[in-house]
N, C-alpha and C. Protein backbone atom coordinates (compact mmCIF):
# COMPACT_ATOMS: atom_id res chain seq x y z
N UNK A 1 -14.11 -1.04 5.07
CA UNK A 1 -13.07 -1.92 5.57
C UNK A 1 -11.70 -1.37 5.16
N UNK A 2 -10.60 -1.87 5.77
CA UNK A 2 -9.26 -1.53 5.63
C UNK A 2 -8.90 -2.55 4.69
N UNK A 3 -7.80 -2.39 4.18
CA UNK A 3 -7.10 -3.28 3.54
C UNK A 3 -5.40 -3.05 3.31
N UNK A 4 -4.44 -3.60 3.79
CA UNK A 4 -3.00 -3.41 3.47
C UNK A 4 -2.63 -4.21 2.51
N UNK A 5 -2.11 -3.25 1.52
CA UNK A 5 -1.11 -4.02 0.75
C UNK A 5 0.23 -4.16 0.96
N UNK A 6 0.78 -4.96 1.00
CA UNK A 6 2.31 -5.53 1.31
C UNK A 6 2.98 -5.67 -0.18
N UNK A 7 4.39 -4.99 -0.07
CA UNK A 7 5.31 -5.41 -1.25
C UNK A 7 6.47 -6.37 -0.22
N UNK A 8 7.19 -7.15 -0.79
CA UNK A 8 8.47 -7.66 -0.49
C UNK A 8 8.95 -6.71 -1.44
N UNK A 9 10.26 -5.99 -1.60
CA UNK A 9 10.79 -5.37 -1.87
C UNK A 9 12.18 -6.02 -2.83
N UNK A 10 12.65 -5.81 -3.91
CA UNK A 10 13.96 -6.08 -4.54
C UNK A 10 14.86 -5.82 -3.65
N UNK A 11 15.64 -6.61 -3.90
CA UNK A 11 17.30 -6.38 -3.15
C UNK A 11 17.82 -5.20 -3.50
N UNK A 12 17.65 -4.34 -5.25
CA UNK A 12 18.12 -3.25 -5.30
C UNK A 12 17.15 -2.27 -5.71
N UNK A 13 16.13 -2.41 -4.88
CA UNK A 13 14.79 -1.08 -4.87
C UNK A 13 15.62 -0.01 -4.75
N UNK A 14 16.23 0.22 -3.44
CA UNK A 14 16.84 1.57 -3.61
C UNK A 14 18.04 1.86 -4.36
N UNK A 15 18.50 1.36 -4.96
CA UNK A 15 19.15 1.55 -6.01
C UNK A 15 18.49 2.23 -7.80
N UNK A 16 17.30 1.44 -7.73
CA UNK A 16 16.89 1.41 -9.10
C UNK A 16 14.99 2.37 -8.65
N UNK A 17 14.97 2.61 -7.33
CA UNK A 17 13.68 3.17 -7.86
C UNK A 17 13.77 4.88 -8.42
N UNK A 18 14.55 5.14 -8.26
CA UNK A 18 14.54 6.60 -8.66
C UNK A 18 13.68 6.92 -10.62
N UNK A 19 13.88 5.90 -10.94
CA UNK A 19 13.44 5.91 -12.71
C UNK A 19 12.38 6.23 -12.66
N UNK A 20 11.56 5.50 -11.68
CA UNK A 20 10.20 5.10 -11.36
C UNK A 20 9.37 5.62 -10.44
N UNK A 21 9.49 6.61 -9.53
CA UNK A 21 9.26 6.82 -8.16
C UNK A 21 8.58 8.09 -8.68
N UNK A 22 8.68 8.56 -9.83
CA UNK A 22 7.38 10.05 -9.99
C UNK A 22 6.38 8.80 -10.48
N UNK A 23 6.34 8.19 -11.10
CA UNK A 23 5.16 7.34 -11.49
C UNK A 23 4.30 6.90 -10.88
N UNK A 24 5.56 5.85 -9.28
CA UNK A 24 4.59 5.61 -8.37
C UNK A 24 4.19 6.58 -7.79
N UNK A 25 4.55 7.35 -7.52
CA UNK A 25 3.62 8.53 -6.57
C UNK A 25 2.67 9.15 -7.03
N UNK A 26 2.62 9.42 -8.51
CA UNK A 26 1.71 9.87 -9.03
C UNK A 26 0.40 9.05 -8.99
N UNK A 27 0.71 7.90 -9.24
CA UNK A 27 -0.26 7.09 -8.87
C UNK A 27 -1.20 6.81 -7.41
N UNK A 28 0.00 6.97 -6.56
CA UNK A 28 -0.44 6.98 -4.98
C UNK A 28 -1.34 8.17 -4.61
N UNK A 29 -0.71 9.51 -5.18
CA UNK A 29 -1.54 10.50 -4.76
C UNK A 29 -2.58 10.66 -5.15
N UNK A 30 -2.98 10.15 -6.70
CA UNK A 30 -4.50 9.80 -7.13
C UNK A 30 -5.34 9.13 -6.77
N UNK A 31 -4.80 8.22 -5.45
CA UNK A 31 -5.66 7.23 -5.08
C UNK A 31 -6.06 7.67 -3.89
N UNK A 32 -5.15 8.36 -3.28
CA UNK A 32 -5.55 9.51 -2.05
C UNK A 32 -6.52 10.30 -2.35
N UNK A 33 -6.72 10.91 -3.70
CA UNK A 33 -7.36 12.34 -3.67
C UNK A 33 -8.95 11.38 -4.04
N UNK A 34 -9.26 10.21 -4.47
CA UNK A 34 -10.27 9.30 -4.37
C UNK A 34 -10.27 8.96 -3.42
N UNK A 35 -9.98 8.57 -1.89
CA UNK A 35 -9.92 8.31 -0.68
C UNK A 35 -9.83 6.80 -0.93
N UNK A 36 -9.32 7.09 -1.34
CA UNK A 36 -8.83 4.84 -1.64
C UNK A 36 -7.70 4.89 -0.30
N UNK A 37 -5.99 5.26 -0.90
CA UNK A 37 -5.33 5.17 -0.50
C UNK A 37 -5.10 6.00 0.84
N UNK A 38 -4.70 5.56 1.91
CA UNK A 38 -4.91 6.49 3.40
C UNK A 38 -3.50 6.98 3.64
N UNK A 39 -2.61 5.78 3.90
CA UNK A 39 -1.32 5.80 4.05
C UNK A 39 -0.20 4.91 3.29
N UNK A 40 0.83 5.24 3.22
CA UNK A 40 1.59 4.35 2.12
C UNK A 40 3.62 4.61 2.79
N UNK A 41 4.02 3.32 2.59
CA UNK A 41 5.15 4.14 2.71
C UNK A 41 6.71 2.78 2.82
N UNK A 42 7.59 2.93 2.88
CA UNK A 42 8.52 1.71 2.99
C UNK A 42 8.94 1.35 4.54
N UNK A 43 8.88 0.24 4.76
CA UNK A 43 9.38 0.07 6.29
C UNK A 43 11.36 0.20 6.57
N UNK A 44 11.83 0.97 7.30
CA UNK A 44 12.97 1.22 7.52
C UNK A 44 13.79 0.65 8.20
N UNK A 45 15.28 0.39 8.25
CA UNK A 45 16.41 -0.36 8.31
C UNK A 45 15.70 -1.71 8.85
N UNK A 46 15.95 -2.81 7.84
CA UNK A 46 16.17 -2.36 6.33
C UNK A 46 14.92 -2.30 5.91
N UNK A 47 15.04 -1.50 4.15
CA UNK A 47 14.47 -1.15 3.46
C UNK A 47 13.86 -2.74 2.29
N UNK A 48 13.28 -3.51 3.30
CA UNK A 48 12.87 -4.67 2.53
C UNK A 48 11.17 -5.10 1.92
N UNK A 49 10.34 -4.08 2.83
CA UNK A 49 8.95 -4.18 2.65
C UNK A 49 8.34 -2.62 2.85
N UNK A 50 7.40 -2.79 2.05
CA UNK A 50 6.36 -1.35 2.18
C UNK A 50 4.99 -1.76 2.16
N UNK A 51 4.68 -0.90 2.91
CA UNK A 51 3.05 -1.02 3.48
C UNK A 51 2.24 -0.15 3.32
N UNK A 52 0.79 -0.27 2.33
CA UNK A 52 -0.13 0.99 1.84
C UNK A 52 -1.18 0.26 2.51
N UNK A 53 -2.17 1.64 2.87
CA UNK A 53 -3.37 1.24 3.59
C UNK A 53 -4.23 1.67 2.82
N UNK A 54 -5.16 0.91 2.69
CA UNK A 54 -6.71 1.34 1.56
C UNK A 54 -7.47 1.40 2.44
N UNK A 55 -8.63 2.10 1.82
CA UNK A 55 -9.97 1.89 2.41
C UNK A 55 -11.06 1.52 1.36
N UNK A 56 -11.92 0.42 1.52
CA UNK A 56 -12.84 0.26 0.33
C UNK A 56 -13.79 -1.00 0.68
N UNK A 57 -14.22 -1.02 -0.36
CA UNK A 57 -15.64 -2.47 0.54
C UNK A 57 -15.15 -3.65 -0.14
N UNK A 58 -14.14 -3.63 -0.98
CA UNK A 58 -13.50 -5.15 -0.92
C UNK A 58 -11.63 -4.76 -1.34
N UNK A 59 -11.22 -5.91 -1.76
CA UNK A 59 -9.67 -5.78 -1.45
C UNK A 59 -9.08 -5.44 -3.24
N UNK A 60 -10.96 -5.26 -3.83
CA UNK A 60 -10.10 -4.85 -5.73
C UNK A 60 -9.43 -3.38 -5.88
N UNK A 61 -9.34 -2.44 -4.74
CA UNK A 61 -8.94 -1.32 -5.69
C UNK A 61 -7.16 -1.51 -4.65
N UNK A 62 -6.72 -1.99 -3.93
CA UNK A 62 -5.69 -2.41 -3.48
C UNK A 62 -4.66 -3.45 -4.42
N UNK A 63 -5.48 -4.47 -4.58
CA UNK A 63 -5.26 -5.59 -5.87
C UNK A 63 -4.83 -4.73 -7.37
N UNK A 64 -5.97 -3.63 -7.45
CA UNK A 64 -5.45 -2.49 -8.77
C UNK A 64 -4.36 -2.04 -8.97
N UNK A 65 -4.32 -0.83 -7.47
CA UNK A 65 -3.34 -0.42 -7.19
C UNK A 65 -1.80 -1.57 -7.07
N UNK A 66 -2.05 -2.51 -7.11
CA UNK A 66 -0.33 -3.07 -7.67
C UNK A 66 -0.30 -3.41 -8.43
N UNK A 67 -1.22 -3.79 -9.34
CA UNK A 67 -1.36 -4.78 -10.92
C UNK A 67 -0.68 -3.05 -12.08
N UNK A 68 -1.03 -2.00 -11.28
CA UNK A 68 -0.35 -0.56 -12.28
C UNK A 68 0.79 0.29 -11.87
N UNK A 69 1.11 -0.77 -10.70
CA UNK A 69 2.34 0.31 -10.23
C UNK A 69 4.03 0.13 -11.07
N UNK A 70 4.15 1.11 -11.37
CA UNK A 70 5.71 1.14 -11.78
C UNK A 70 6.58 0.21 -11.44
N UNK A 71 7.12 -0.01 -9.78
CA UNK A 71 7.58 -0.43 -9.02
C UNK A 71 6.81 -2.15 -9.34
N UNK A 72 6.04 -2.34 -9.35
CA UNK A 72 5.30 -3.80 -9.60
C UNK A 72 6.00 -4.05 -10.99
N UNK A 73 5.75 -2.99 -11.91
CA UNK A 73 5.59 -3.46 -13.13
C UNK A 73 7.03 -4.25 -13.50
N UNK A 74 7.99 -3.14 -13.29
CA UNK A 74 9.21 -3.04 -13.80
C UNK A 74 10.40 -4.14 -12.46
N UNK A 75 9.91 -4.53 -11.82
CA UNK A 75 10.66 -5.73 -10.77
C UNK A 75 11.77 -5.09 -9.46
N UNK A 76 10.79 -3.91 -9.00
CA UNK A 76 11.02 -3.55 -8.10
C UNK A 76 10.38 -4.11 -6.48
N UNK A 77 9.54 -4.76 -6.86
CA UNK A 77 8.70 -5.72 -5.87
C UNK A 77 8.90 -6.85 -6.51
N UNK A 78 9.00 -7.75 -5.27
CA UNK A 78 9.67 -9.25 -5.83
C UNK A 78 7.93 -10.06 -5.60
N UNK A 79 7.26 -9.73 -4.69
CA UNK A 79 5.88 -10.24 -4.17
C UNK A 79 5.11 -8.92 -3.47
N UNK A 80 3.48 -9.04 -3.94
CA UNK A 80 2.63 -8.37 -3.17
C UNK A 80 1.86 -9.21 -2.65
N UNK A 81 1.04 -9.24 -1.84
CA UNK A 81 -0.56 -9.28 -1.54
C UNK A 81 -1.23 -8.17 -0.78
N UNK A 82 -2.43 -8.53 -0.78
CA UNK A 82 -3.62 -7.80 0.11
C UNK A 82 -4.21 -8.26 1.55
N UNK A 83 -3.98 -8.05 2.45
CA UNK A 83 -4.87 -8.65 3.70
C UNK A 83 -5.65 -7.57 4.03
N UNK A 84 -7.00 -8.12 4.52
CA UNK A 84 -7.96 -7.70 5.35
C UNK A 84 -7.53 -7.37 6.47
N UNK A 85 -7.72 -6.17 7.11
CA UNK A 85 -7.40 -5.05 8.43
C UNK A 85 -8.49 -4.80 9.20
N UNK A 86 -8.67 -5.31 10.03
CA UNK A 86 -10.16 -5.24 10.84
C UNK A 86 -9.61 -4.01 11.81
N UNK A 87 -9.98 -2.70 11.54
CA UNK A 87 -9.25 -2.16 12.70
C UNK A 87 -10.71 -1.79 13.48
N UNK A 88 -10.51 -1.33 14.88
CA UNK A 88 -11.20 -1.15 16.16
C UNK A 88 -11.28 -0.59 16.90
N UNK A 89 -10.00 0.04 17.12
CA UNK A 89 -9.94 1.51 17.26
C UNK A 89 -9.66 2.60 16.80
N UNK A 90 -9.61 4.31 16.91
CA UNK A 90 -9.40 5.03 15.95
C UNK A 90 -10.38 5.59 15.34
N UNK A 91 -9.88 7.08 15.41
CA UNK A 91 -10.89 7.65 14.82
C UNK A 91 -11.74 7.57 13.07
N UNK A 92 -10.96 6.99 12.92
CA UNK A 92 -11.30 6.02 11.29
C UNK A 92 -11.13 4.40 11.13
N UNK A 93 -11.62 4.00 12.13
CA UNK A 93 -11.39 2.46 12.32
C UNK A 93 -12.50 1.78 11.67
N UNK A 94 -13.03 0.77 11.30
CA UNK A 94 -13.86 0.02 10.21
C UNK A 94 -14.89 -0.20 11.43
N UNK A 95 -14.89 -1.07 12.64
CA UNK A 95 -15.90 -1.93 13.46
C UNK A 95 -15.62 -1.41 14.74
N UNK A 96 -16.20 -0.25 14.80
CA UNK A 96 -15.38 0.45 16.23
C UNK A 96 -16.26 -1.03 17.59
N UNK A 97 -14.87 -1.01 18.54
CA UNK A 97 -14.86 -2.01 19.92
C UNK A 97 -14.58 -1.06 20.79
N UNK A 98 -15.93 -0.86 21.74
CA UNK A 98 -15.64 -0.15 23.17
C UNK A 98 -15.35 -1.54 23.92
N UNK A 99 -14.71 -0.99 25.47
CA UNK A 99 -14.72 -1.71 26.28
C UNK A 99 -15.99 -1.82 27.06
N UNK A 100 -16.37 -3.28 27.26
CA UNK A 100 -17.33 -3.34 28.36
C UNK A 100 -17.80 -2.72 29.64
């Protein structure tokens, strides 16, 4: 299954993540090279939310992945959660849907 994690973002993330931003990545790319993490990244103008995509059979290594992130830790994200991603199409989609 998929899973996205969502940050709401601080008012001054880009101001203040630079302290922090080898940490988070370091973290991100470890979760890649475990095939946890697929894609990850901040949504643009504006810079208020970011969106990581997991892959895993429930929503704990997504839930992980923010309970250790830099950016979580230190109040660079004001709110996360996790939703379930049913995707359907795609060559890496969870419940592949042909058409009838």
């Amino acid at each position: 299954m998929h899973y996205l994690l969502f940050y709401q973002l601080a008012d001054d993330y880009l101001q203040r993540r630079a302290e922090f931003r080898s940490r988070h990545l370091a973290l991100a790319w470890e979760s890649c090279d475990r095939g946890e993490l697929e894609l990850g990244g901040a949504l643009a103008d504006p810079v208020d939310t970011a969106i990581l995509l997991f892959r895993g059979d429930s929503p704990a290594v997504a839930e992980s992945f923010a309970r250790n992130d830099p950016y979580v830790l230190h109040g660079l994200v004001k709110r996360w959660y996790v939703r379930e991603w049913t995707t359907v199409t795609g060559e890496h989609c969870s419940v592949p849907a042909w058409p009838l």
